[in-house]
N, C-alpha and C. Protein backbone atom coordinates (compact mmCIF):
# COMPACT_ATOMS: atom_id res chain seq x y z
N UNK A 1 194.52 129.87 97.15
CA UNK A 1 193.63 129.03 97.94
C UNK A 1 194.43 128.17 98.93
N UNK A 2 195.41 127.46 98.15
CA UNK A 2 196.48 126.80 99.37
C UNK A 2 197.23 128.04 100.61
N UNK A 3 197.20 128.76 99.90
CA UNK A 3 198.16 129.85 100.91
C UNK A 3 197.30 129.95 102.22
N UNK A 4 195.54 130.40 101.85
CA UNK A 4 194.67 130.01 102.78
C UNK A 4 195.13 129.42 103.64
N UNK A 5 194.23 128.23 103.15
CA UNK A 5 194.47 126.86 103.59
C UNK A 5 195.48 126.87 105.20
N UNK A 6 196.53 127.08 104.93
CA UNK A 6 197.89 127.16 104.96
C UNK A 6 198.02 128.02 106.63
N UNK A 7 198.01 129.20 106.03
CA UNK A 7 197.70 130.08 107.02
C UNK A 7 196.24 129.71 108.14
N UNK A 8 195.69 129.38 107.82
CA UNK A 8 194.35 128.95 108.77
C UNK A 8 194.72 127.79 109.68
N UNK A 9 195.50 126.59 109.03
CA UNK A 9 196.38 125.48 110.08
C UNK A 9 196.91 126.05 110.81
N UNK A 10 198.21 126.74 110.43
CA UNK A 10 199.22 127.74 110.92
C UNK A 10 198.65 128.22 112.49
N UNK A 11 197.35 129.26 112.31
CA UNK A 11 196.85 130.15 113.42
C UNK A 11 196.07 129.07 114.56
N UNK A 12 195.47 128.11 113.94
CA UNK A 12 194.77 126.89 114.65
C UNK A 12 196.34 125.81 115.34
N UNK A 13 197.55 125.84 114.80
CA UNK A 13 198.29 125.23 115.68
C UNK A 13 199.13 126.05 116.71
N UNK A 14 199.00 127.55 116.53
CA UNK A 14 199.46 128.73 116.94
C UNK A 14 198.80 128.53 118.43
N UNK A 15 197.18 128.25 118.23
CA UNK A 15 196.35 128.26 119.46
C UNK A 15 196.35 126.58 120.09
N UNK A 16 196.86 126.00 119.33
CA UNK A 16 196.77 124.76 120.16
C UNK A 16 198.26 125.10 120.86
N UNK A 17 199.28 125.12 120.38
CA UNK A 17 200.58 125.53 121.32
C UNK A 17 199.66 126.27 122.61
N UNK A 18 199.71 127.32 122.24
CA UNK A 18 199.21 128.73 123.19
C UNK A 18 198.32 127.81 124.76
N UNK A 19 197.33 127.11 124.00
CA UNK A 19 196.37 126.18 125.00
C UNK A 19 197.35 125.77 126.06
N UNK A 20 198.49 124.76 125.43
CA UNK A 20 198.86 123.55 126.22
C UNK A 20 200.45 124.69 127.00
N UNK A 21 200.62 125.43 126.78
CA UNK A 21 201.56 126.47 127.86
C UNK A 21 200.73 126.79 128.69
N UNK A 22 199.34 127.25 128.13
CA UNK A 22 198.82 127.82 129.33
C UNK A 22 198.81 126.31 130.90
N UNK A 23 198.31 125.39 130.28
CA UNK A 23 197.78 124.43 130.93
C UNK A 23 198.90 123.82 131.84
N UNK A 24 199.83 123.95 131.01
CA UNK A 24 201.28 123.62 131.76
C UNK A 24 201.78 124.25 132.45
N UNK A 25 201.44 125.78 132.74
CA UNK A 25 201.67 126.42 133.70
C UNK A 25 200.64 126.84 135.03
N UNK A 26 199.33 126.03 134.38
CA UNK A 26 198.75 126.04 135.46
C UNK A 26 199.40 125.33 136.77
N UNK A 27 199.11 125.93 138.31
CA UNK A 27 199.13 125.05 139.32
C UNK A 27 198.29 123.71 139.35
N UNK A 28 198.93 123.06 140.09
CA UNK A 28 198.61 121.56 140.66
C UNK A 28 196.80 121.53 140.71
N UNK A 29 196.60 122.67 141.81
CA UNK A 29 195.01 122.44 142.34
C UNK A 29 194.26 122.85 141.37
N UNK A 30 194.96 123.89 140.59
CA UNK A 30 193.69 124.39 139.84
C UNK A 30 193.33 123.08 138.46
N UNK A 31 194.17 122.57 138.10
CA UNK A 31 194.22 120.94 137.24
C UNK A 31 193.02 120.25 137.97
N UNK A 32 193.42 120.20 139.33
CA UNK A 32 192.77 119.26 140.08
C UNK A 32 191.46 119.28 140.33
N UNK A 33 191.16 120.82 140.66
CA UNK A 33 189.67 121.74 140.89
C UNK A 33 189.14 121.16 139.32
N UNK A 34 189.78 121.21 138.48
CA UNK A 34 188.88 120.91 137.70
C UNK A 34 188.36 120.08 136.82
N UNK A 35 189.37 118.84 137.25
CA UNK A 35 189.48 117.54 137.24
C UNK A 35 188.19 116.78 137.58
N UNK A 36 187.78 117.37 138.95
CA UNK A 36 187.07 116.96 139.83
C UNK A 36 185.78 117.60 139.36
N UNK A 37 185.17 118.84 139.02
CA UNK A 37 184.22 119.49 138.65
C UNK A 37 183.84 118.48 137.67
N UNK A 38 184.63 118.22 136.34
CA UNK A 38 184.09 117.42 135.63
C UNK A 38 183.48 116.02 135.96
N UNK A 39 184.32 115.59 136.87
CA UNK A 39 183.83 114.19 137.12
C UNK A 39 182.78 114.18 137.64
N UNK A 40 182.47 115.50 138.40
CA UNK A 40 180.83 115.44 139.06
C UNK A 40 180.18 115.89 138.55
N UNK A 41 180.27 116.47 137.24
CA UNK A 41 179.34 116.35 136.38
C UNK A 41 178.84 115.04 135.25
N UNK A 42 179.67 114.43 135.46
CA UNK A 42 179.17 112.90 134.73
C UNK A 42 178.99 111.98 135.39
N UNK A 43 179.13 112.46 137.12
CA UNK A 43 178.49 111.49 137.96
C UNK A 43 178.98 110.58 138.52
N UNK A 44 181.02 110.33 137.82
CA UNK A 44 181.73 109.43 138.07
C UNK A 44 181.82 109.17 139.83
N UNK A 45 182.23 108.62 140.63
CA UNK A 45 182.55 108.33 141.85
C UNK A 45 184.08 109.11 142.27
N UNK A 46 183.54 109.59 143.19
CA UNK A 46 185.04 110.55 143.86
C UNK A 46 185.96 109.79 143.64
N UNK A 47 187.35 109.99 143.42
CA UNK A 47 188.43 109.50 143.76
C UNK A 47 189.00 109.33 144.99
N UNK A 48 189.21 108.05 145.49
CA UNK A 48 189.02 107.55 146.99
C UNK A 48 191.26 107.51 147.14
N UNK A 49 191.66 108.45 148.13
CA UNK A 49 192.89 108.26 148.48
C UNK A 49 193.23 106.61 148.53
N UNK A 50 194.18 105.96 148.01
CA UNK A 50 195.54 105.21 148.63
C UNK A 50 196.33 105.07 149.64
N UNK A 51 197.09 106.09 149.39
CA UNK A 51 197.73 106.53 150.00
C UNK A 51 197.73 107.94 151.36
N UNK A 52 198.61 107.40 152.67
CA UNK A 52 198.65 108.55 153.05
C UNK A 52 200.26 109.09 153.28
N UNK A 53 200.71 110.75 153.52
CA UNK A 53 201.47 111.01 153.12
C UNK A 53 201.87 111.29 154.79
N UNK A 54 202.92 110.73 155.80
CA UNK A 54 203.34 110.64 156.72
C UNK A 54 204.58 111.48 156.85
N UNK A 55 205.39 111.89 156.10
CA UNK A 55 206.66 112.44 156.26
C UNK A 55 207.22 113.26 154.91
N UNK A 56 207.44 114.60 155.03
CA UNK A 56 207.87 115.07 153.83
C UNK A 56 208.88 116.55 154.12
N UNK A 57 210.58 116.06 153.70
CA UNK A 57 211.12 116.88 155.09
C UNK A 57 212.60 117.18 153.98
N UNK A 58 213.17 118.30 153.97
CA UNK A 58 214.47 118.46 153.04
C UNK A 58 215.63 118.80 154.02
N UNK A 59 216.90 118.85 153.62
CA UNK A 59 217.73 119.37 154.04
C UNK A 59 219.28 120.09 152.85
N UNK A 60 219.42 120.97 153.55
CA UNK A 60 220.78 121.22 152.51
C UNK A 60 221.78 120.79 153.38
N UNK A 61 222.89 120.19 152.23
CA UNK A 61 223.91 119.19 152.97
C UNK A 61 225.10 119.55 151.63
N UNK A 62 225.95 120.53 152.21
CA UNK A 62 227.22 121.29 151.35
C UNK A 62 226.34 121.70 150.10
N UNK A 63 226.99 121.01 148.77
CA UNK A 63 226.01 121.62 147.67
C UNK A 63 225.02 120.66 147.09
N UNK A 64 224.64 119.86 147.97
CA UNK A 64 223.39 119.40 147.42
C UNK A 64 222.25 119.12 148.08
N UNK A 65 220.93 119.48 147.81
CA UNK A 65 219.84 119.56 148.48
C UNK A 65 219.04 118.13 148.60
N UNK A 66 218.72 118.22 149.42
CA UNK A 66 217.79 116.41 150.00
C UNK A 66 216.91 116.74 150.10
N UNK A 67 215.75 115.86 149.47
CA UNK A 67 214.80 115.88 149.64
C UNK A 67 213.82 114.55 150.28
N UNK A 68 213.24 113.82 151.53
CA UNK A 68 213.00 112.89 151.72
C UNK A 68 211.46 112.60 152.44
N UNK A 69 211.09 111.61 152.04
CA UNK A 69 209.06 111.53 152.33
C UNK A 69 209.17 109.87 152.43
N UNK A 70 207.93 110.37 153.35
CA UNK A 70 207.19 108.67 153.62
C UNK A 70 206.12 108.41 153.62
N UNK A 71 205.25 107.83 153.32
CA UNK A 71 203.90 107.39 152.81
C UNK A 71 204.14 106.11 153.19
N UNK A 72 202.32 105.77 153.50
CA UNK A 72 201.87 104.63 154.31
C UNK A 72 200.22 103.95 152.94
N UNK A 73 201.04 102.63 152.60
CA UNK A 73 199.14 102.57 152.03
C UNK A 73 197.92 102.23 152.87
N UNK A 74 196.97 102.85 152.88
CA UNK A 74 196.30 102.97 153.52
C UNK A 74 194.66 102.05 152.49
N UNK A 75 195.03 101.66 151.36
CA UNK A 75 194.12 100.94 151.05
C UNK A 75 194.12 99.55 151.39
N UNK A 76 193.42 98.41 150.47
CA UNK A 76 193.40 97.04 151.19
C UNK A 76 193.79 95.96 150.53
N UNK A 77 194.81 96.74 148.88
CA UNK A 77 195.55 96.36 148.30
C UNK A 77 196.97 96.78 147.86
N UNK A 78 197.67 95.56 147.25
CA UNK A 78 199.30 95.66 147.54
C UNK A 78 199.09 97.27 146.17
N UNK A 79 199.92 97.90 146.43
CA UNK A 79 200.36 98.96 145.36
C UNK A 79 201.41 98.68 144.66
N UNK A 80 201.99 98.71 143.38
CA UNK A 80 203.28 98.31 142.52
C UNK A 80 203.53 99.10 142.10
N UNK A 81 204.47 99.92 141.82
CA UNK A 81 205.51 100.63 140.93
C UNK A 81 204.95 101.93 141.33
N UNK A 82 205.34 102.08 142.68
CA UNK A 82 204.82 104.01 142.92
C UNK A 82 206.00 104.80 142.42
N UNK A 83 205.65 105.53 142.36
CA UNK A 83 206.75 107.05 142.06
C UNK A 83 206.33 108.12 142.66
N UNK A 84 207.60 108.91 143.59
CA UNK A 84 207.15 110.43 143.65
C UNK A 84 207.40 111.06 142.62
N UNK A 85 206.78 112.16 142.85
CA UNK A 85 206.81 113.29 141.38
C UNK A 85 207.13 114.31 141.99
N UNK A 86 208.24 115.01 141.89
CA UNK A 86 208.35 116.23 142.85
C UNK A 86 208.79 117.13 142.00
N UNK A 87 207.88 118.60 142.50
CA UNK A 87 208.04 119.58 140.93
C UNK A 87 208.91 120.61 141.67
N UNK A 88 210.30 121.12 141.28
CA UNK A 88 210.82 122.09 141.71
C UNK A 88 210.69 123.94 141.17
N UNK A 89 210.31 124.28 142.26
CA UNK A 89 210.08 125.68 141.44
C UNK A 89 211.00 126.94 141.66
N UNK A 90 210.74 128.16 141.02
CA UNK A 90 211.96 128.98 141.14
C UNK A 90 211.04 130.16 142.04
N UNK A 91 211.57 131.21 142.41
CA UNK A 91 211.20 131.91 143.58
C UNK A 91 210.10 132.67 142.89
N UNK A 92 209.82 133.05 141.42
CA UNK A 92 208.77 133.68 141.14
C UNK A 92 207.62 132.42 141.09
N UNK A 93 207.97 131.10 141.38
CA UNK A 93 206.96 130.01 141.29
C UNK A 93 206.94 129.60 139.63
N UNK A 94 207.14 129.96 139.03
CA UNK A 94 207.64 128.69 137.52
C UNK A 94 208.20 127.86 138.12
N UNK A 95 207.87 126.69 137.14
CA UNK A 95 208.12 125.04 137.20
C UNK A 95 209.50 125.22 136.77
N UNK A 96 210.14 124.59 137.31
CA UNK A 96 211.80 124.45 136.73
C UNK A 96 211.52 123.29 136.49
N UNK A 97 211.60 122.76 136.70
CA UNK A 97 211.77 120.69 137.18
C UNK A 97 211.30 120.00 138.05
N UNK A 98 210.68 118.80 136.76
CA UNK A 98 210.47 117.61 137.36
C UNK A 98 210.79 116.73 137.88
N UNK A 99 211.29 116.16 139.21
CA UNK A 99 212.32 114.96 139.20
C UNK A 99 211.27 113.16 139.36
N UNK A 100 211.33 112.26 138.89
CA UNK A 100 210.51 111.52 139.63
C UNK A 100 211.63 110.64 140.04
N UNK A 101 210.73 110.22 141.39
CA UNK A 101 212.18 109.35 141.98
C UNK A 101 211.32 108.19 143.11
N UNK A 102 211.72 106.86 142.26
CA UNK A 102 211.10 105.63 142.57
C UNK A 102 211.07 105.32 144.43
N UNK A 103 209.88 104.75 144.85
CA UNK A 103 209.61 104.62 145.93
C UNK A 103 210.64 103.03 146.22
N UNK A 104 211.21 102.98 147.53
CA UNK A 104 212.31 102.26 148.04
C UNK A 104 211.53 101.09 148.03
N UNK A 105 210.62 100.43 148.24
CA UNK A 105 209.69 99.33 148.06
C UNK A 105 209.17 99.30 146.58
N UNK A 106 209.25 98.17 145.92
CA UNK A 106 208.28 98.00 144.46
C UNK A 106 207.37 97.77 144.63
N UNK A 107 206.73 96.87 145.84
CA UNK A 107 205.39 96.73 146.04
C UNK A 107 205.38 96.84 147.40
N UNK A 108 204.24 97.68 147.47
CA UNK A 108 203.65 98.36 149.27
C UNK A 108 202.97 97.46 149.36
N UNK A 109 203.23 96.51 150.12
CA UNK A 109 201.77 95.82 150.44
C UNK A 109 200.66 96.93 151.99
N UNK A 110 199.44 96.63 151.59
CA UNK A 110 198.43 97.29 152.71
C UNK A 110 198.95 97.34 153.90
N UNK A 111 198.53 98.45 154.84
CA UNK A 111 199.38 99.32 155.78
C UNK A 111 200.95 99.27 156.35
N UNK A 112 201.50 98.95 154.87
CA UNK A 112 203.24 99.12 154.98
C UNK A 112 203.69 100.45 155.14
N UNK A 113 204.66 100.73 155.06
CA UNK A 113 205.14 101.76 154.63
C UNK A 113 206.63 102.28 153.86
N UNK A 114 206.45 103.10 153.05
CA UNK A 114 207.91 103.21 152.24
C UNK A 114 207.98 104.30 152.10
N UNK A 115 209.47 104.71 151.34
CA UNK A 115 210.24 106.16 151.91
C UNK A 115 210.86 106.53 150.40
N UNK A 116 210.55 107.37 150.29
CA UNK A 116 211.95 108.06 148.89
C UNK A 116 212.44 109.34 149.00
N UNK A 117 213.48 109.24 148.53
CA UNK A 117 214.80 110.23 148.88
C UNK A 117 215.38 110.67 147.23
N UNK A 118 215.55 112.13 147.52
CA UNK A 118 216.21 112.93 146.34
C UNK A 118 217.41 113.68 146.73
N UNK A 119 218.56 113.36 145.95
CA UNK A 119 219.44 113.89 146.04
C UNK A 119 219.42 115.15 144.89
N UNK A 120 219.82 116.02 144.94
CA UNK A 120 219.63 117.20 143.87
C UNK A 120 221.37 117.58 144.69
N UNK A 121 222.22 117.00 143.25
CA UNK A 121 223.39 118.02 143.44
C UNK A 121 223.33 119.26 143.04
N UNK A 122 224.14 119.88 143.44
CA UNK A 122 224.90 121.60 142.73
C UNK A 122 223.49 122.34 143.11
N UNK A 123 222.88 122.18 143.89
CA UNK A 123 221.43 123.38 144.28
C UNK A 123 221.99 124.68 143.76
N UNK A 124 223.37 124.88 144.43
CA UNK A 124 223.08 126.79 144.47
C UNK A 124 221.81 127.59 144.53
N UNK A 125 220.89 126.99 145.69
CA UNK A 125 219.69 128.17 145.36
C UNK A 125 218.97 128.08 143.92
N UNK A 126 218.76 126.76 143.23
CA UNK A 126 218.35 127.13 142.05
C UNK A 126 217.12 126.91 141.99
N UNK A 127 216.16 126.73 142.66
CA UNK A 127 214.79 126.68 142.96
C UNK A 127 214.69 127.02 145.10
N UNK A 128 213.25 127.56 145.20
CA UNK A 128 212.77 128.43 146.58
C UNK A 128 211.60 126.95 146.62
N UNK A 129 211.03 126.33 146.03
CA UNK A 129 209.67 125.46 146.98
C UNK A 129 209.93 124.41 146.19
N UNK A 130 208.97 123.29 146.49
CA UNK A 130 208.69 122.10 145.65
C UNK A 130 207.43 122.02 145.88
N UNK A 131 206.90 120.81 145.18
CA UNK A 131 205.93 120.22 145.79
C UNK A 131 205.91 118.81 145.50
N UNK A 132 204.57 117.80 145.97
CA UNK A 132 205.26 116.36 145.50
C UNK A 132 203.82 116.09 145.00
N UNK A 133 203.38 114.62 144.22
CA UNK A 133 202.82 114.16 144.14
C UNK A 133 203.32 112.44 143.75
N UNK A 134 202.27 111.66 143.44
CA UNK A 134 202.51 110.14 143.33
C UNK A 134 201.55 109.74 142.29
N UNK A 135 202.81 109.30 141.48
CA UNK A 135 201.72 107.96 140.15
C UNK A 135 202.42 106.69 140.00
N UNK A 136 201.59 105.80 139.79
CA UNK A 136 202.16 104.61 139.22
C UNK A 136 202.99 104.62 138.20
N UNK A 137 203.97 103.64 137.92
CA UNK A 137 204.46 103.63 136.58
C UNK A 137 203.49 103.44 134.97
N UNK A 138 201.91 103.10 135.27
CA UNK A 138 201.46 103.06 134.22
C UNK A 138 201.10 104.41 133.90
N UNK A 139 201.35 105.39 134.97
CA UNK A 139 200.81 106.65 134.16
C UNK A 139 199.53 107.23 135.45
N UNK A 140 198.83 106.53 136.31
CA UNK A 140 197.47 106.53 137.02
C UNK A 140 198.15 107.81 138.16
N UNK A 141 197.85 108.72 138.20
CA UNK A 141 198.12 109.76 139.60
C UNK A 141 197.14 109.29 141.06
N UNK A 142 198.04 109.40 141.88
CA UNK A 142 197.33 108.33 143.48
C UNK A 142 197.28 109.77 144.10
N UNK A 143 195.77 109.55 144.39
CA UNK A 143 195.43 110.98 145.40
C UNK A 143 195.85 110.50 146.74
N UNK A 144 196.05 111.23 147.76
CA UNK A 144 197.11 110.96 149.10
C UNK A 144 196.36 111.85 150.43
N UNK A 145 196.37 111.51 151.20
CA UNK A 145 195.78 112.31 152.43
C UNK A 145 197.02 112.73 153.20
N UNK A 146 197.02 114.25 153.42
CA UNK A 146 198.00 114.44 153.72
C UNK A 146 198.40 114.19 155.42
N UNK A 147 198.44 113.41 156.13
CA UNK A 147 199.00 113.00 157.41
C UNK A 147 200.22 113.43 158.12
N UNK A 148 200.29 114.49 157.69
CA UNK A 148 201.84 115.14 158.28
C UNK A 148 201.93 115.93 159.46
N UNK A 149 200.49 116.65 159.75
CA UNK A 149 200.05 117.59 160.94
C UNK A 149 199.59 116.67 162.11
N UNK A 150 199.17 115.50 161.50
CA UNK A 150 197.82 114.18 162.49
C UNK A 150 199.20 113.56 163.40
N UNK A 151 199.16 114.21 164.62
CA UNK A 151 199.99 113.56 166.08
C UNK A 151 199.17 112.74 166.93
N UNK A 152 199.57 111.94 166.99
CA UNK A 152 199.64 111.13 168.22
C UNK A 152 200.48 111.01 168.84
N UNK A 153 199.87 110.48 170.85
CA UNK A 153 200.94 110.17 171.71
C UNK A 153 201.37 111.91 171.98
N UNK A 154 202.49 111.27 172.85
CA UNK A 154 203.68 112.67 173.30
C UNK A 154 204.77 112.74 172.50
């Protein structure tokens, strides 16, 4: 009866592993797509951007790769403890790594703007894309409008 028992946990934590790989290998949007589905089904209120994302630009420099962005807050309060989140991936697109790397200002006050920079020594080619996102240090993810195409002037 314990052996049961036993074996039935076993296959039920077998599938909870199994769940949370899958989920972890989901992409960004599809999290997001359905992030959002839910919330409009309980009616919650859209999630209104913060932030907008003004500059997001790398370079390789001998053996180590740069990575550097700028964001503007665009709400009508100060922001504290941002972080980028930038996920590095490998050329078949698996997640290699996470880096987060603190925004150069601790607090943005409303339409400031601040910049963060990644150094990634020894690249050798060890990831083909990234991507970025932004959370507070309590944990809260800041949706961002992406402003990188929007020109003005000459």
């Amino acid at each position: 009866m314990f052996g049961i028992a036993m074996r039935g946990a076993l296959i039920l934590l077998a599938l909870c592993v199994a769940v949370g790989f899958v989920v972890v290998l989901l992409p960004d949007n599809v999290i997001n797509r359905s992030a959002d589905a839910i919330r409009m089904k309980t009616g919650g209120p859209p999630p209104q951007e913060r932030i907008s994302l003004l500059y997001l630009g790398d370079e390789a420099k001998g053996k180590e790769f740069q990575i550097r962005g700028a964001i503007r807050n665009i709400s009508t309060q100060s922001i504290e403890k941002l972080d980028a989140m930038i996920r590095l991936y490998a050329p078949n697109g698996v997640l290699l790594e996470t880096a987060v790397v603190r925004m150069e200002l601790e607090t943005i006050a409303p339409d400031s703007i601040a910049a963060f920079h990644l150094i990634y020594p020894d690249y050798d080619g060890k990831f083909s894309s990234y991507s970025v996102d932004f959370k507070l240090r309590d944990g809260e993810i800041l949706l961002y409008k992406d402003m990188r195409s929007a020109h003005t002037g000459t």
